[in-house]
N, C-alpha and C. Protein backbone atom coordinates (compact mmCIF):
# COMPACT_ATOMS: atom_id res chain seq x y z
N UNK A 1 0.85 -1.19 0.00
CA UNK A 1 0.00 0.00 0.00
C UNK A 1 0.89 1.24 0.00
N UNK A 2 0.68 1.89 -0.56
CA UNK A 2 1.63 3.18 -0.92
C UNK A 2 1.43 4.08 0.14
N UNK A 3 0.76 3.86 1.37
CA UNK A 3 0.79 4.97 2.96
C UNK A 3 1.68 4.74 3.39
N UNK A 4 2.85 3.63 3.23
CA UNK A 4 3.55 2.93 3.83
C UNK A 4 5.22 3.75 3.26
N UNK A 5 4.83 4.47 2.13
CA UNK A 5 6.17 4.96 1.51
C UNK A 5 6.49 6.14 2.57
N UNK A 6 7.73 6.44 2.34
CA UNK A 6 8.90 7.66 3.54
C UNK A 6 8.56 8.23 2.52
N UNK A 7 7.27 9.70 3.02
CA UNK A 7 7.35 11.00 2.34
C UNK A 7 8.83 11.45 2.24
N UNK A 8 9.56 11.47 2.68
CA UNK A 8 10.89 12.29 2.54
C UNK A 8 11.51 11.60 1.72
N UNK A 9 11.35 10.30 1.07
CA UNK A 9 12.00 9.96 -0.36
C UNK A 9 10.80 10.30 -1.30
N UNK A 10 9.82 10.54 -1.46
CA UNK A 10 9.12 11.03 -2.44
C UNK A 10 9.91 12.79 -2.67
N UNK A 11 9.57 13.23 -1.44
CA UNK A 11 10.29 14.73 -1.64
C UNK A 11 11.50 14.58 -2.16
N UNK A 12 12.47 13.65 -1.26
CA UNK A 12 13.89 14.28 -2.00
C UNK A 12 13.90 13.86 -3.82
N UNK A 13 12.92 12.78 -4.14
CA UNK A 13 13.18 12.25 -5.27
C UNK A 13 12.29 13.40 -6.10
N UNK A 14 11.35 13.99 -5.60
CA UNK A 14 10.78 15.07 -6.24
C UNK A 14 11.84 16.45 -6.95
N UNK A 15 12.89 16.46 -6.71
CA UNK A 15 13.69 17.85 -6.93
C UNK A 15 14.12 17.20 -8.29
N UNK A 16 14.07 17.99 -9.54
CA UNK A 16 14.58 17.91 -10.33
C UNK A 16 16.28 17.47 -10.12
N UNK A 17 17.10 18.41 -9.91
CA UNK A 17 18.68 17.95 -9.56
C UNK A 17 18.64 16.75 -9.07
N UNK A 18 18.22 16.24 -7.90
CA UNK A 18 18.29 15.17 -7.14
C UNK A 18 17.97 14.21 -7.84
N UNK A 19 16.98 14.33 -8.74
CA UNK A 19 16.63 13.07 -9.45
C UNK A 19 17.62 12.86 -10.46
N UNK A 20 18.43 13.77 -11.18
CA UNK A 20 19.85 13.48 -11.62
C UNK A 20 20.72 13.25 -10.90
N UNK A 21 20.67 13.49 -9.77
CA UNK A 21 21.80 12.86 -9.05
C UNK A 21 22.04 11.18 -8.81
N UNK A 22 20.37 10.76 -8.68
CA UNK A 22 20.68 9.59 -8.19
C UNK A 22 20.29 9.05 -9.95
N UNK A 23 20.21 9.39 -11.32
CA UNK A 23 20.28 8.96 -12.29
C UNK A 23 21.87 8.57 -12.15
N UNK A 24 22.57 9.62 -11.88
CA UNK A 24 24.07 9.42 -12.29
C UNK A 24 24.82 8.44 -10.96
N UNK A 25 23.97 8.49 -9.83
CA UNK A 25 24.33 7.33 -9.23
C UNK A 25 24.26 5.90 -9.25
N UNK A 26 23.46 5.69 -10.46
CA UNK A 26 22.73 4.55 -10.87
C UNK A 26 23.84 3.40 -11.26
N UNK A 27 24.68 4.84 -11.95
CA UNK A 27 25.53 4.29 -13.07
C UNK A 27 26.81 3.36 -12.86
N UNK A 28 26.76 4.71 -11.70
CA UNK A 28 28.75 4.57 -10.80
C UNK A 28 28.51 5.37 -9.44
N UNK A 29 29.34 5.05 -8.82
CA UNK A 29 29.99 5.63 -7.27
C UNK A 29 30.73 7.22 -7.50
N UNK A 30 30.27 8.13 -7.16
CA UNK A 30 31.01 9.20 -7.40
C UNK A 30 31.18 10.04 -6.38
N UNK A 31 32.13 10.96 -5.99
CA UNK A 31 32.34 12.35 -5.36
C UNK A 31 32.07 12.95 -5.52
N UNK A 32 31.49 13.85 -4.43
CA UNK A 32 31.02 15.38 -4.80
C UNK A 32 32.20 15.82 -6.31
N UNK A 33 33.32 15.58 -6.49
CA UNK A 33 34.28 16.46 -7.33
C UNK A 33 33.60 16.30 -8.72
N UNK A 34 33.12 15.04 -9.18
CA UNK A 34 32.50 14.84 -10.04
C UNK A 34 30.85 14.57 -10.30
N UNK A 35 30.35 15.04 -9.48
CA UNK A 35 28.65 15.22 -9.36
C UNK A 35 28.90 16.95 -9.89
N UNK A 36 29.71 17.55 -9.12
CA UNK A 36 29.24 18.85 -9.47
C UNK A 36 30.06 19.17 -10.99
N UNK A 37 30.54 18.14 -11.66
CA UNK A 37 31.42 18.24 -12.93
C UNK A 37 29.64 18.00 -14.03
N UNK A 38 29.36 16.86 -13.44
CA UNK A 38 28.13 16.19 -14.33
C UNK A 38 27.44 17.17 -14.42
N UNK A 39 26.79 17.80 -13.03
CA UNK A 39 25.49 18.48 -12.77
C UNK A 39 25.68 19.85 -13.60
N UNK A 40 27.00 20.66 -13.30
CA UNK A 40 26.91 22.03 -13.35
C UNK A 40 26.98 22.70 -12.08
N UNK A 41 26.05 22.30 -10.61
CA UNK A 41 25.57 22.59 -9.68
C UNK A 41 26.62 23.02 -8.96
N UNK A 42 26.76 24.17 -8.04
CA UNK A 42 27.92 24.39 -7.48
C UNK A 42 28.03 23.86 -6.27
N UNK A 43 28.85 24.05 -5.79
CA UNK A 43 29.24 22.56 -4.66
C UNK A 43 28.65 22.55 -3.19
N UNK A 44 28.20 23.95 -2.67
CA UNK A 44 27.05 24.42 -1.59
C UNK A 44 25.73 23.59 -2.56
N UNK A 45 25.53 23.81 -3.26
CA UNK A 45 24.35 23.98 -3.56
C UNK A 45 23.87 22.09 -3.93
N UNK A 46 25.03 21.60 -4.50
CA UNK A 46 24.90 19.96 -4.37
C UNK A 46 25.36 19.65 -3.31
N UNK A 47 26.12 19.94 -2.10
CA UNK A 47 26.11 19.30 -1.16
C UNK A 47 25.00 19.42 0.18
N UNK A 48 23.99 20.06 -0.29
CA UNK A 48 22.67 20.24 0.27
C UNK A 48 21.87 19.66 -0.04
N UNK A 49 21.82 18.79 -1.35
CA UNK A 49 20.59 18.25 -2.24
C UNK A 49 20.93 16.70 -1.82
N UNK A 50 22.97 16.73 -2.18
CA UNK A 50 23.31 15.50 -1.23
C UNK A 50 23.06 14.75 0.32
N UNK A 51 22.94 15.70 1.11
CA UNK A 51 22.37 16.09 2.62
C UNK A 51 20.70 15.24 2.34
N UNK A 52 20.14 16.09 1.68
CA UNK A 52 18.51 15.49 1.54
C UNK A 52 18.46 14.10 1.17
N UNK A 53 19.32 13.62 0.38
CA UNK A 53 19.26 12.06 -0.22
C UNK A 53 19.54 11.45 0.69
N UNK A 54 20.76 11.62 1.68
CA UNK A 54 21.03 11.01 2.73
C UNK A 54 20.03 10.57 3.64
N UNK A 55 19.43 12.08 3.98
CA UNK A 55 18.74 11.94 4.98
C UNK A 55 17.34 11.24 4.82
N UNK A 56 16.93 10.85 3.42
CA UNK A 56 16.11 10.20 3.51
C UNK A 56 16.37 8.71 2.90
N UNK A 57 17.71 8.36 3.31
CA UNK A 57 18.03 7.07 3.23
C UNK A 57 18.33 6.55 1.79
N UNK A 58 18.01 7.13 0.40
CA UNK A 58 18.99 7.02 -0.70
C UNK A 58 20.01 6.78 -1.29
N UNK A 59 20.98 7.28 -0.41
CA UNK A 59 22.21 7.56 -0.74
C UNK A 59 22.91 6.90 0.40
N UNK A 60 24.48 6.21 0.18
CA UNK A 60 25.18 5.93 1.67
C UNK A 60 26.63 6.62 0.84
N UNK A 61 27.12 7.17 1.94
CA UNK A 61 28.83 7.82 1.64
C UNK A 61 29.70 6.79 2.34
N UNK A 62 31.04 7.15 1.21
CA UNK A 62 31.81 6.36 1.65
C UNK A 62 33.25 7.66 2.06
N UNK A 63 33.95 7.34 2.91
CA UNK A 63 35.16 8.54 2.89
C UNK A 63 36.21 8.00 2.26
N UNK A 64 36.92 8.49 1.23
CA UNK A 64 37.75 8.33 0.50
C UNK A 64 39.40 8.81 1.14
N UNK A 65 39.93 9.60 1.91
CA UNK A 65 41.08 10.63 1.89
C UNK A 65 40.17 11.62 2.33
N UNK A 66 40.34 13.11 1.18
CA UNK A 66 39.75 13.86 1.51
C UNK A 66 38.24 13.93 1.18
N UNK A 67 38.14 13.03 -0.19
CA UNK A 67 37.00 12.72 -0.35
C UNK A 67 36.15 12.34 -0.19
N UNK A 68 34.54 12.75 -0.73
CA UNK A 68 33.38 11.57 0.04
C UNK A 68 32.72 11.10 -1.13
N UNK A 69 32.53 9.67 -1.41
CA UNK A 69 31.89 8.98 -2.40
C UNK A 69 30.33 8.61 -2.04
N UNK A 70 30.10 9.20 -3.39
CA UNK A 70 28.00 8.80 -2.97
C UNK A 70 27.80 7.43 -3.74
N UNK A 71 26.72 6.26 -2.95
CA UNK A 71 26.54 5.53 -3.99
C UNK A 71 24.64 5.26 -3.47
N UNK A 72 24.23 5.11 -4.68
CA UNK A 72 22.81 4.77 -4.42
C UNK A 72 22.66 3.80 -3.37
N UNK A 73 21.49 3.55 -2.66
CA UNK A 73 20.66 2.32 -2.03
C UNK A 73 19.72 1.74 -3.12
N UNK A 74 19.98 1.00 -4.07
CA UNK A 74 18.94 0.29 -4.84
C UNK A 74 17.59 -0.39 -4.48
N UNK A 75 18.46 -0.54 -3.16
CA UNK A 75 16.54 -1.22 -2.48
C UNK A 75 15.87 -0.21 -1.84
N UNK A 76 16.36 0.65 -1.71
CA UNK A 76 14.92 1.82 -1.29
C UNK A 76 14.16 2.13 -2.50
N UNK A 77 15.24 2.40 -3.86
CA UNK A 77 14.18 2.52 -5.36
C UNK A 77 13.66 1.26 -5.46
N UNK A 78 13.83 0.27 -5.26
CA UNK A 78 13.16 -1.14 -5.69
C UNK A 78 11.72 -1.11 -4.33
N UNK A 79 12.10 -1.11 -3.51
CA UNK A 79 10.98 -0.71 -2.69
C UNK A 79 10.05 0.14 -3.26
N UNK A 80 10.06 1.19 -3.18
CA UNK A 80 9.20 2.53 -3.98
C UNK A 80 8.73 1.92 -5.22
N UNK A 81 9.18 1.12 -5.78
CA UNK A 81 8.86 0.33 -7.18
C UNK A 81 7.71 -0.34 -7.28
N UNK A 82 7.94 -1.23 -6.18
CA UNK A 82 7.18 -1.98 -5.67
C UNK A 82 6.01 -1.74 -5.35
N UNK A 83 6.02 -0.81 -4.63
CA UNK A 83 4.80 -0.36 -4.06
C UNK A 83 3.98 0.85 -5.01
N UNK A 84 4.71 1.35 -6.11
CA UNK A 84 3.80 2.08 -6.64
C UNK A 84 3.16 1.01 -7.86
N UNK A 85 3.96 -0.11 -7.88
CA UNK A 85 3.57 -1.12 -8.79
C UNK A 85 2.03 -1.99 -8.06
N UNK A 86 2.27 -2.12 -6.85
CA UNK A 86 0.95 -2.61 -5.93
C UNK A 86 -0.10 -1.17 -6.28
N UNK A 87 0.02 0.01 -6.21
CA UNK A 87 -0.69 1.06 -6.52
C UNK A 87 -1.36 0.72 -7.62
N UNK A 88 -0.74 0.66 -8.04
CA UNK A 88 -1.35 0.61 -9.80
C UNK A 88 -1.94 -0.76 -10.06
N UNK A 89 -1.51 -2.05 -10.17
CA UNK A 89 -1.98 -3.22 -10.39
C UNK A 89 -3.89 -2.86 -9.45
N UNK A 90 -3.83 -2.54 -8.03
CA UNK A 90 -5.33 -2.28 -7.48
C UNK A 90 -5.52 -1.16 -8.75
N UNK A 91 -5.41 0.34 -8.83
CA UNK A 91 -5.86 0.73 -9.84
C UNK A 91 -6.97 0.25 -10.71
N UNK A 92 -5.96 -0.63 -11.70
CA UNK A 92 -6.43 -1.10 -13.18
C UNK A 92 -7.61 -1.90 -12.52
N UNK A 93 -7.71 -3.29 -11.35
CA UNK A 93 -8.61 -4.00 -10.98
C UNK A 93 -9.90 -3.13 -10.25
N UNK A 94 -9.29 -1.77 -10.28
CA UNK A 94 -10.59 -0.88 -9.11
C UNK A 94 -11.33 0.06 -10.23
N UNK A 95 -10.69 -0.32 -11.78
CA UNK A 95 -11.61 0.43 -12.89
C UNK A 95 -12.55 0.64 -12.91
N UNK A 96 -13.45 -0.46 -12.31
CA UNK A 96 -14.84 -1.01 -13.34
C UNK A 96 -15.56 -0.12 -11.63
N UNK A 97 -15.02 -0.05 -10.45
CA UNK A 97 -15.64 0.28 -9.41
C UNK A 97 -15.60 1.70 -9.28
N UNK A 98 -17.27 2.44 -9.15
CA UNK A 98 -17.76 3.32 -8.78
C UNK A 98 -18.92 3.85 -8.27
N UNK A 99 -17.81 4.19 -6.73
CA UNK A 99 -19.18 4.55 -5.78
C UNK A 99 -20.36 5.31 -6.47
N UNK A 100 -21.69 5.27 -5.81
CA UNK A 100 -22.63 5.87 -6.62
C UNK A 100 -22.90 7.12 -5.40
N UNK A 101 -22.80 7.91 -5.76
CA UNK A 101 -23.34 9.64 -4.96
C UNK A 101 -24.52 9.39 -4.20
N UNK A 102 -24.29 10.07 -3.29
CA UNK A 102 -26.20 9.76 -2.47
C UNK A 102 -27.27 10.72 -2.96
């Protein structure tokens, strides 16, 4: 049942940037040095959007040296998958049903 999804991954996945972020996390493991190469985004401004992914469980960092490497959580998107896939499958079967007005 989709009540069950973390509003705060709908939000963070809602931001345009963010949703490129975790496109380009899909791919590979990267550093801020090269998120903000991909994005354009300047590096306050992605390491705030990075902050939001975290915090809603998306994303896990790794520390490199000086660096910090982002890599997706695939099972939180496979989760969310899931369940908007249960959304929809009731959907299509709840077509033919409509309450009648009093």
């Amino acid at each position: 049942m989709l009540t069950s999804v973390d509003p705060d991954v709908i939000r963070a996945l809602g931001d345009p940037l963010r949703l490129r972020i975790v496109a380009l996390l899909a791919r590979e493991t990267l550093c801020t040095t090269h998120l903000v190469e991909e994005t354009g985004a300047r590096q306050t401004n992605l390491s705030n959007h990075l902050r939001v992914l975290r915090e809603a469980g998306i994303v896990d960092t790794e520390p490199c040296g000086r660096f910090t490497y982002y890599k997706l959580k695939p099972e939180v998107l496979a989760d969310l998958s899931g369940q908007f896939a249960g959304l929809a499958a009731s959907a299509r079967s709840a077509a033919e049903n409509k309450r009648a007005c009093p």
